[in-house]
N, C-alpha and C. Protein backbone atom coordinates (compact mmCIF):
# COMPACT_ATOMS: atom_id res chain seq x y z
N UNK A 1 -29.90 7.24 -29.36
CA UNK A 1 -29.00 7.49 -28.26
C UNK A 1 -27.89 6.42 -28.21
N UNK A 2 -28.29 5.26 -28.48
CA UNK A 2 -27.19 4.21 -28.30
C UNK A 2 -26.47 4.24 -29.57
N UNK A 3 -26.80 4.74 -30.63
CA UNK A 3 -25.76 4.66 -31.72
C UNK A 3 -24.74 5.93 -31.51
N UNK A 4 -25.28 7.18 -31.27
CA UNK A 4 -24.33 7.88 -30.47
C UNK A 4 -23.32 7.65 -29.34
N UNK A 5 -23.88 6.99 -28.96
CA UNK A 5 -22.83 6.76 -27.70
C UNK A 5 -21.68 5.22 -28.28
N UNK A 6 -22.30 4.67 -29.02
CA UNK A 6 -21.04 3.74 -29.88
C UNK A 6 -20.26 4.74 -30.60
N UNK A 7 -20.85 5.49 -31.33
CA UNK A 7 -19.86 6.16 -32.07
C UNK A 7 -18.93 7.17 -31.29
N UNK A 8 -19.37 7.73 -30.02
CA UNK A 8 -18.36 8.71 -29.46
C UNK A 8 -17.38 7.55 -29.15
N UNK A 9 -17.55 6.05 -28.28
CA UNK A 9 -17.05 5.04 -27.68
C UNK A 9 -15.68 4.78 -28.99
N UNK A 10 -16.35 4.67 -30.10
CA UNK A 10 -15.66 4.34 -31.26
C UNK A 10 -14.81 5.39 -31.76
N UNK A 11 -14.66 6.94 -31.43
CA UNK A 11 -14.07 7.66 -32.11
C UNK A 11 -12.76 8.01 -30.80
N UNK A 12 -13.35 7.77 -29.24
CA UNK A 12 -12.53 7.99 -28.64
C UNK A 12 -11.31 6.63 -28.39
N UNK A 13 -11.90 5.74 -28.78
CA UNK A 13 -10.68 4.39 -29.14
C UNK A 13 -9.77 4.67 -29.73
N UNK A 14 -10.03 5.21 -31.40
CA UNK A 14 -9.47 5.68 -32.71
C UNK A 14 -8.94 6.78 -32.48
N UNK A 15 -8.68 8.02 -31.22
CA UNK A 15 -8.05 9.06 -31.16
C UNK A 15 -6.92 8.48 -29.82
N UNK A 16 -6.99 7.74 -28.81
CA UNK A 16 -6.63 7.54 -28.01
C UNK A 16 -5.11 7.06 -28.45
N UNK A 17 -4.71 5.94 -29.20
CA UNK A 17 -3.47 6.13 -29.13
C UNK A 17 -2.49 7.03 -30.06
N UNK A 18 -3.00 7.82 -30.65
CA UNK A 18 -2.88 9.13 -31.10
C UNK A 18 -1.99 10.28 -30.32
N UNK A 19 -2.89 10.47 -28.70
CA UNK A 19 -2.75 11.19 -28.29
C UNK A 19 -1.36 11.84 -27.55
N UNK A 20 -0.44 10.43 -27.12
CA UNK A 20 0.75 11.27 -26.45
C UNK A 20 1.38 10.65 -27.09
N UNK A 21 3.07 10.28 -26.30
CA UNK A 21 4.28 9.75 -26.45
C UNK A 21 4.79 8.90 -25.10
N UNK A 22 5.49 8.01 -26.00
CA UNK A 22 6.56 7.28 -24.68
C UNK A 22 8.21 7.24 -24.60
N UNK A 23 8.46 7.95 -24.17
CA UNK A 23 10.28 7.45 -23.79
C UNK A 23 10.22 5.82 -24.23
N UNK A 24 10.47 4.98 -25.08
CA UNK A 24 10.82 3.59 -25.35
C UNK A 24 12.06 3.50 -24.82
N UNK A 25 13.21 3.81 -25.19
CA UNK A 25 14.60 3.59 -25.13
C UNK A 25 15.56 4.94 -24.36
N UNK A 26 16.20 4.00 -23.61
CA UNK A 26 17.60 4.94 -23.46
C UNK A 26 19.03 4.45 -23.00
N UNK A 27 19.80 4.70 -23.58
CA UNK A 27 21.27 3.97 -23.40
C UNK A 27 21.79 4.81 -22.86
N UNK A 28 23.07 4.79 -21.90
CA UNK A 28 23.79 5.25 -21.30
C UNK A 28 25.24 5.41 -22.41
N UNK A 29 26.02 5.49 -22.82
CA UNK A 29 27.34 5.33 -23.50
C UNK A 29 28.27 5.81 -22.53
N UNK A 30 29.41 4.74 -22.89
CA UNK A 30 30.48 4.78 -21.92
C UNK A 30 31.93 5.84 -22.09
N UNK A 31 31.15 6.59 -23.20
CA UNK A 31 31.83 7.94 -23.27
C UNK A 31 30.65 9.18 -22.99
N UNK A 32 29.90 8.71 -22.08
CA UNK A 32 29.47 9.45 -20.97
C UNK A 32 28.17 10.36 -21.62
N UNK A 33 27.58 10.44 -22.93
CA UNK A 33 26.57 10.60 -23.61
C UNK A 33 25.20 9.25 -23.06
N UNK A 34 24.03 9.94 -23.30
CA UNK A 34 23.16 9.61 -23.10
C UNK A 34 21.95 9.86 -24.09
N UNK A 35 21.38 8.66 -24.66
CA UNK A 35 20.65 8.38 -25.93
C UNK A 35 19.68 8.42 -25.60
N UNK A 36 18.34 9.14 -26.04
CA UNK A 36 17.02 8.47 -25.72
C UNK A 36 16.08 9.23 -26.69
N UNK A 37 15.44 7.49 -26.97
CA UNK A 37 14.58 7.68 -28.87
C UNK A 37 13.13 7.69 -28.16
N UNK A 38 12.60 8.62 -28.45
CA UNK A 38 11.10 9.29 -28.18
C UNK A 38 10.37 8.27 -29.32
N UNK A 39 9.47 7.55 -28.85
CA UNK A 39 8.57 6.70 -29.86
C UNK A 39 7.03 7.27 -30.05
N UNK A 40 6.93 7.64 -31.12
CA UNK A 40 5.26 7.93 -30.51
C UNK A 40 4.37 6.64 -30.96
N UNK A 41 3.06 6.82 -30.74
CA UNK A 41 2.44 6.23 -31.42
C UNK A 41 1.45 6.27 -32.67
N UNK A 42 1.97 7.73 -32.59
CA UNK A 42 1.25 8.06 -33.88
C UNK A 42 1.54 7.89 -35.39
N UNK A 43 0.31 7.19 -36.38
CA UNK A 43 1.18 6.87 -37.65
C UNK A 43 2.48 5.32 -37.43
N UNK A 44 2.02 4.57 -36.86
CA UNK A 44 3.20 3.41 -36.38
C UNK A 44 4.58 4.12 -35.69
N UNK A 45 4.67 5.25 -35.02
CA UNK A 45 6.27 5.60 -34.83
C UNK A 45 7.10 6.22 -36.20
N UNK A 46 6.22 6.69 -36.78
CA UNK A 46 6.46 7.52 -38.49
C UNK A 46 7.17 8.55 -37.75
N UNK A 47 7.15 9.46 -36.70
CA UNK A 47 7.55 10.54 -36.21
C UNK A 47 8.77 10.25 -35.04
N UNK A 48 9.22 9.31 -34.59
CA UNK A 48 10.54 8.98 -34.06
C UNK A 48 11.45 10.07 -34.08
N UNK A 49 11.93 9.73 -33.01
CA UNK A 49 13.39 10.69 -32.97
C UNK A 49 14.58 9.97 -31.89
N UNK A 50 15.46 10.65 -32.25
CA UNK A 50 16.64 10.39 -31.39
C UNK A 50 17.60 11.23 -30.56
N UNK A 51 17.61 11.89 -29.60
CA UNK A 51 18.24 12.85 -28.77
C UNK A 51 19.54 12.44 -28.13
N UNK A 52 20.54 13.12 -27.95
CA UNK A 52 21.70 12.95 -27.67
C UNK A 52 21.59 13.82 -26.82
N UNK A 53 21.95 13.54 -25.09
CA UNK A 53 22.06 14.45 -24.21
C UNK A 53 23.34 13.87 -23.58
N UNK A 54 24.05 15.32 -23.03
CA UNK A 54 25.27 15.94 -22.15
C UNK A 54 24.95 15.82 -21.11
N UNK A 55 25.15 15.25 -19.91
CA UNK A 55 25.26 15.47 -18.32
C UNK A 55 26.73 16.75 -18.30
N UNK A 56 26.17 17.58 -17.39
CA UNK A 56 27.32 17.83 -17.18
C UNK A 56 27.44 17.78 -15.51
N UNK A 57 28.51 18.17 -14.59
CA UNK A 57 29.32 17.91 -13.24
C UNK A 57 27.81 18.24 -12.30
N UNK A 58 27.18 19.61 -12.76
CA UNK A 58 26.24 19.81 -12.06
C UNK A 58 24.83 19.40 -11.78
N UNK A 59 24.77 18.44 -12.27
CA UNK A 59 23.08 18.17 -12.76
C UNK A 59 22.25 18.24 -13.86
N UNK A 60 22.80 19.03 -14.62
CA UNK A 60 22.32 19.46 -15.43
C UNK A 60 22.46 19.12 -16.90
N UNK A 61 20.94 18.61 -17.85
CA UNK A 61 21.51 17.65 -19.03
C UNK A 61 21.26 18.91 -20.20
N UNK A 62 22.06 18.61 -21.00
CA UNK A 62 21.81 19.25 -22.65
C UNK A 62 21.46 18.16 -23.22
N UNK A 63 20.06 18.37 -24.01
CA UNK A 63 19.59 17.56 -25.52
C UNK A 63 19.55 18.28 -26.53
N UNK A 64 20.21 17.36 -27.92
CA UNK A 64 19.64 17.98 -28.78
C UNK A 64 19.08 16.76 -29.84
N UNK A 65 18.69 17.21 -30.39
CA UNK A 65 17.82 16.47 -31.75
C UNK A 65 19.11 15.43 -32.62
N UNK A 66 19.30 14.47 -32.76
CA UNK A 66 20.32 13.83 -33.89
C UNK A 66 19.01 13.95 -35.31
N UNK A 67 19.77 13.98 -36.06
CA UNK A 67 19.12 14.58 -38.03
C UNK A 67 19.76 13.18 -38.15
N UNK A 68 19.01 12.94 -39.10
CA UNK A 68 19.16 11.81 -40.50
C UNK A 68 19.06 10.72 -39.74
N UNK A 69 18.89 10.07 -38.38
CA UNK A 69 18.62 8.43 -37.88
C UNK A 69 17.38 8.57 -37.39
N UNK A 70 17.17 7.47 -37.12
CA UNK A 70 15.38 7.02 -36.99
C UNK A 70 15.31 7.30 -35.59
């Protein structure tokens, strides 16, 4: 029983930072774009990205994906 319960203890450590993502970064630009690089933790941040979003007058943001930067 107790080696079971190390090993679930031990497998749920080893899946845990796996499991989501964090907003790390976001810049504002003073030509009115807004940057923000999604970090995960999965794989060291192997899966990174970088989004470029639009405010526009109403509230309302457009993102899209930037290709080829980390």
């Amino acid at each position: 029983m107790r080696t079971k319960l190390l090993a679930l203890a031990l497998a749920t450590m080893a899946v845990a930072p796996a499991t989501g993502c964090s907003y790390g970064d976001m810049l504002v630009h003073p030509n009115g774009k807004i940057y923000v690089a999604r970090q995960d933790r999965f794989l060291f941040g192997a899966l990174r990205k970088l989004y470029e979003c639009s405010p526009d007058g109403a509230g309302n943001v457009t993102c899209i994906a930037m290709e080829g930067r980390p």
